[in-house]
Protein backbone atom coordinates (compact mmCIF):
# COMPACT_ATOMS: atom_id res chain seq x y z
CA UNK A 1 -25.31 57.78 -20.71
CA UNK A 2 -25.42 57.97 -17.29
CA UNK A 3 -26.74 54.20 -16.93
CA UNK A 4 -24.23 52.70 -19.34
CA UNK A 5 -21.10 54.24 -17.64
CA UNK A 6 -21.97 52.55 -14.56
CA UNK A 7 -23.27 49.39 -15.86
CA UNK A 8 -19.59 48.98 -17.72
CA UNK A 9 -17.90 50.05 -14.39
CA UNK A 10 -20.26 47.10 -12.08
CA UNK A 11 -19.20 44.75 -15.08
CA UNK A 12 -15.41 45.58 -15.03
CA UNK A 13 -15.20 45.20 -11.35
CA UNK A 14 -17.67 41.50 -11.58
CA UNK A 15 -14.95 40.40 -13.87
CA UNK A 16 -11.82 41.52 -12.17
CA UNK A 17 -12.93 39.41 -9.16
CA UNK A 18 -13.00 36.52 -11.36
CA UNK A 19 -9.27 36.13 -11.17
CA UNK A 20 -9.62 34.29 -8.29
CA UNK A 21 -11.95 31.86 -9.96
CA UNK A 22 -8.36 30.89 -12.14
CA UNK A 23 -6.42 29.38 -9.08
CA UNK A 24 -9.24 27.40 -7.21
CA UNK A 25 -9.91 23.85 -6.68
CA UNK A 26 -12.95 24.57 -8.19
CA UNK A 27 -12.91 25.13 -11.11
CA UNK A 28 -12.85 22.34 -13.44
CA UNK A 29 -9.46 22.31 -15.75
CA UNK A 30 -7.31 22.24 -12.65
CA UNK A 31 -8.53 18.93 -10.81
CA UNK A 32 -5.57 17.48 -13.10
CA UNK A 33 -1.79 18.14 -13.41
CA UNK A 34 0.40 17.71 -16.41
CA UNK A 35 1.41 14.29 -17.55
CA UNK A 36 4.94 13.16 -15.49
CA UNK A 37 6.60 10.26 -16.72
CA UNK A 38 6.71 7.22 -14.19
CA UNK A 39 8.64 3.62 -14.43
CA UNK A 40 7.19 0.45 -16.53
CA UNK A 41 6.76 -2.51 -15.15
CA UNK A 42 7.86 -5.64 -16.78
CA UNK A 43 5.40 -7.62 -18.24
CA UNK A 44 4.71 -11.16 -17.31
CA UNK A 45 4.77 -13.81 -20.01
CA UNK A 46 1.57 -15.17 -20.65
CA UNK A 47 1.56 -18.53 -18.47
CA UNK A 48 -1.19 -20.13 -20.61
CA UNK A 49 -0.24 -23.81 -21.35
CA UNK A 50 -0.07 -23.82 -25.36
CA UNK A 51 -1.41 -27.37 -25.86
CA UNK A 52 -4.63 -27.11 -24.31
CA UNK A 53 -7.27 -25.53 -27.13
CA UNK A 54 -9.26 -22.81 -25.89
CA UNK A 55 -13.20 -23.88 -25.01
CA UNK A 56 -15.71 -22.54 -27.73
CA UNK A 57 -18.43 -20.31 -25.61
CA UNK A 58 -20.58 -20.94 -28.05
CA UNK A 59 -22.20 -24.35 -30.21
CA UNK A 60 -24.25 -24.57 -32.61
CA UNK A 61 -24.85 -23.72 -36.61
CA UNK A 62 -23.92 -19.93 -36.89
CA UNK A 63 -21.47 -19.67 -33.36
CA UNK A 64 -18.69 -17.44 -34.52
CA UNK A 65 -15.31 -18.20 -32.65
CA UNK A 66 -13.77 -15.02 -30.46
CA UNK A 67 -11.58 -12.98 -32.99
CA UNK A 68 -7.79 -13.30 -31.64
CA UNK A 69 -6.57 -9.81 -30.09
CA UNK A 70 -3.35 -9.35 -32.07
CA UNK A 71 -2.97 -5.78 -30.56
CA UNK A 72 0.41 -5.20 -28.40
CA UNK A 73 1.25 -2.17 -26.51
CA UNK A 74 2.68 0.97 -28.70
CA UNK A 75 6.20 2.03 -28.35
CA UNK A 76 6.23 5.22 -27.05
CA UNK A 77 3.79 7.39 -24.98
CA UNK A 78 3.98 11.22 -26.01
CA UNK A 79 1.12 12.65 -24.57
CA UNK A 80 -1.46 12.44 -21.91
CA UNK A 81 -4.05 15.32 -21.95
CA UNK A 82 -6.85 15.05 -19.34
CA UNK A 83 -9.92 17.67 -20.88
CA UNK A 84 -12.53 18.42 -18.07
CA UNK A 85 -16.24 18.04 -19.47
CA UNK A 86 -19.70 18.64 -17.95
CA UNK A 87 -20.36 15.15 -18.24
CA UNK A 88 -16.71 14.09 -16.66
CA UNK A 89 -13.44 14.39 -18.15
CA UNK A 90 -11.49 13.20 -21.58
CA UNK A 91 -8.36 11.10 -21.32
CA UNK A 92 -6.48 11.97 -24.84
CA UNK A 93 -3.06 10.53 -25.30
CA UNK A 94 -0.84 10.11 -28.34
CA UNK A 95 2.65 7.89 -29.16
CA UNK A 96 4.76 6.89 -31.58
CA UNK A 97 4.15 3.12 -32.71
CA UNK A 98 7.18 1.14 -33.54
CA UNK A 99 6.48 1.44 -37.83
CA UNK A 100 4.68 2.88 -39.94
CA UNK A 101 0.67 1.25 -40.71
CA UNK A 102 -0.45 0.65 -36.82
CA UNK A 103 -4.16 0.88 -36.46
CA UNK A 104 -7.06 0.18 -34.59
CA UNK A 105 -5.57 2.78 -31.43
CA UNK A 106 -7.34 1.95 -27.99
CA UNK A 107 -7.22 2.96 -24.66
CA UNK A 108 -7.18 -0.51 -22.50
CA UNK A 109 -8.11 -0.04 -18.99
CA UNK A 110 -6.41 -2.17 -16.53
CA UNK A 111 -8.71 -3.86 -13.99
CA UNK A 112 -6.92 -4.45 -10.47
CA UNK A 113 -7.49 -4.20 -6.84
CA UNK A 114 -4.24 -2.35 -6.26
CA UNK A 115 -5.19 0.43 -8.71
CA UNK A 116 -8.84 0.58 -7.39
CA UNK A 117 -7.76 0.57 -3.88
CA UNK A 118 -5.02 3.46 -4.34
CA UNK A 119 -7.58 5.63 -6.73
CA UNK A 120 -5.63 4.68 -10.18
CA UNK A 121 -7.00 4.58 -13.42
CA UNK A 122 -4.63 2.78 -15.93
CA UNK A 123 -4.69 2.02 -19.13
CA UNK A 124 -2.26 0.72 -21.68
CA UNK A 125 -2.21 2.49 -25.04
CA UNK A 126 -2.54 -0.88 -27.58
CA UNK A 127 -2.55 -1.01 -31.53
CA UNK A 128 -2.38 -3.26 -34.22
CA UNK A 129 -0.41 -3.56 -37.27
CA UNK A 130 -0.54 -5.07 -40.41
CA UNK A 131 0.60 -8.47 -41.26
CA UNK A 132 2.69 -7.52 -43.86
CA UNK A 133 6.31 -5.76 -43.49
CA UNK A 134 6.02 -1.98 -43.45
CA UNK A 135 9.08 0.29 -43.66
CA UNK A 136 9.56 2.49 -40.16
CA UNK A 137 9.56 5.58 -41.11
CA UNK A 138 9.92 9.20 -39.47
CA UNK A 139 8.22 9.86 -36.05
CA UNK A 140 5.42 11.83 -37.63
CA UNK A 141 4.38 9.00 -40.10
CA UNK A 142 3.77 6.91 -36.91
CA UNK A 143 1.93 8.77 -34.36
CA UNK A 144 -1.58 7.30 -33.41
CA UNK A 145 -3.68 8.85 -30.95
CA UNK A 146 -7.02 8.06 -29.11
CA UNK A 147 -8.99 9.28 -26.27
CA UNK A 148 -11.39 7.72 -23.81
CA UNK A 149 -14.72 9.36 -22.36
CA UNK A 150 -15.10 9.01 -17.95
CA UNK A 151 -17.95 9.80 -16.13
CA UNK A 152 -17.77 12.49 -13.85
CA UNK A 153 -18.97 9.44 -11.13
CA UNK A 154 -15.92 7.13 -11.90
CA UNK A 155 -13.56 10.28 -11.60
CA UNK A 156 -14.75 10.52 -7.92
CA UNK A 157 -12.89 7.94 -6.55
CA UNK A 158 -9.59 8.66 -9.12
CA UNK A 159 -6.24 10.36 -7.96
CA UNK A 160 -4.01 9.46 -10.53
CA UNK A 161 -4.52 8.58 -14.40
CA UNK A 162 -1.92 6.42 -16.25
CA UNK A 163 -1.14 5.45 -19.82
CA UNK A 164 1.36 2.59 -20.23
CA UNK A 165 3.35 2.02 -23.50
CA UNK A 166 6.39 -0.64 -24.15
CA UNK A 167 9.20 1.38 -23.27
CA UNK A 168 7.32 4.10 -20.71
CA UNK A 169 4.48 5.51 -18.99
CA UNK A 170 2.74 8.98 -18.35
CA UNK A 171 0.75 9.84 -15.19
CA UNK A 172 -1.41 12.44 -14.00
CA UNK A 173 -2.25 13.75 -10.63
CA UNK A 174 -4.87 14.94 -9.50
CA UNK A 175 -4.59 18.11 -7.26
């Protein structure tokens, strides 16, 4: 009996310490704020010249062509969620596509020498929808999510995460 009461009182005081633990830069789920929203830039009109066909990358018999990306940025970013994991981190977000039927949810990163010098990870949040007319519906009939796995090595050189949508974007720091 003896042994017990002590053993609870050592544990009691090990895991009152651990408050501590809560509030440091260590530990894992606080290397990243909340989302914040921040400004959209314009995008630029695609400057391709119409009349000149794309080149094939491959000839012969069975070449298949490149399939055309018909995906276009969704409307509206809700949510960015940033999920610390011992292999890295998650990056989950979630918006609300313009109607109802969009598909095909991805997380595109954006490759630039801005963002890599200043420690940025952006993507923009693209889906598809379907040829035909669908009616728009009520917020919850179009929300699409999706998530992307990092490495905990491409997080060492991050500082800030961004999604990018159509009408706005959400960012998140990292402390």
């Amino acid at each position: 009996m003896q042994k017990s009461l002590s053993f609870l009182f050592v544990a009691a005081l090990t895991l009152s310490a651990c408050n501590s633990w809560r509030d440091s830069r260590v530990n894992p789920s606080n290397w990243f704020g909340s989302s914040t929203p921040a400004p959209v830039a314009a995008t630029p009109v695609d400057e391709a010249n119409a009349l000149i066909p794309k080149q094939k990358s491959g000839t012969g018999l069975f070449a298949r062509s490149d399939a055309e990306d018909t995906s276009v940025p969704i409307a509206k970013i809700d949510e960015l969620r940033i999920d610390p994991t011992p292999s890295g981190a998650i990056v989950y977000a979630s918006g609300t596509a313009q109607r109802q039927g969009a598909y095909n949810a991805q997380l595109v990163p954006v490759a630039s020498e801005e963002n890599e010098k200043n420690g940025v990870l952006e993507f923009t949040f693209r889906v598809n929808y379907p040829k035909s007319q669908t009616p728009q519906g009520s917020e919850r009939t179009r929300m699409v999510s999706d998530a992307i796995n990092i490495s905990s090595q491409d997080l060492q050189s991050i500082r800030l995460v961004r999604v990018v949508g159509q009408q706005n974007a959400l960012e998140s720091r990292r402390r």
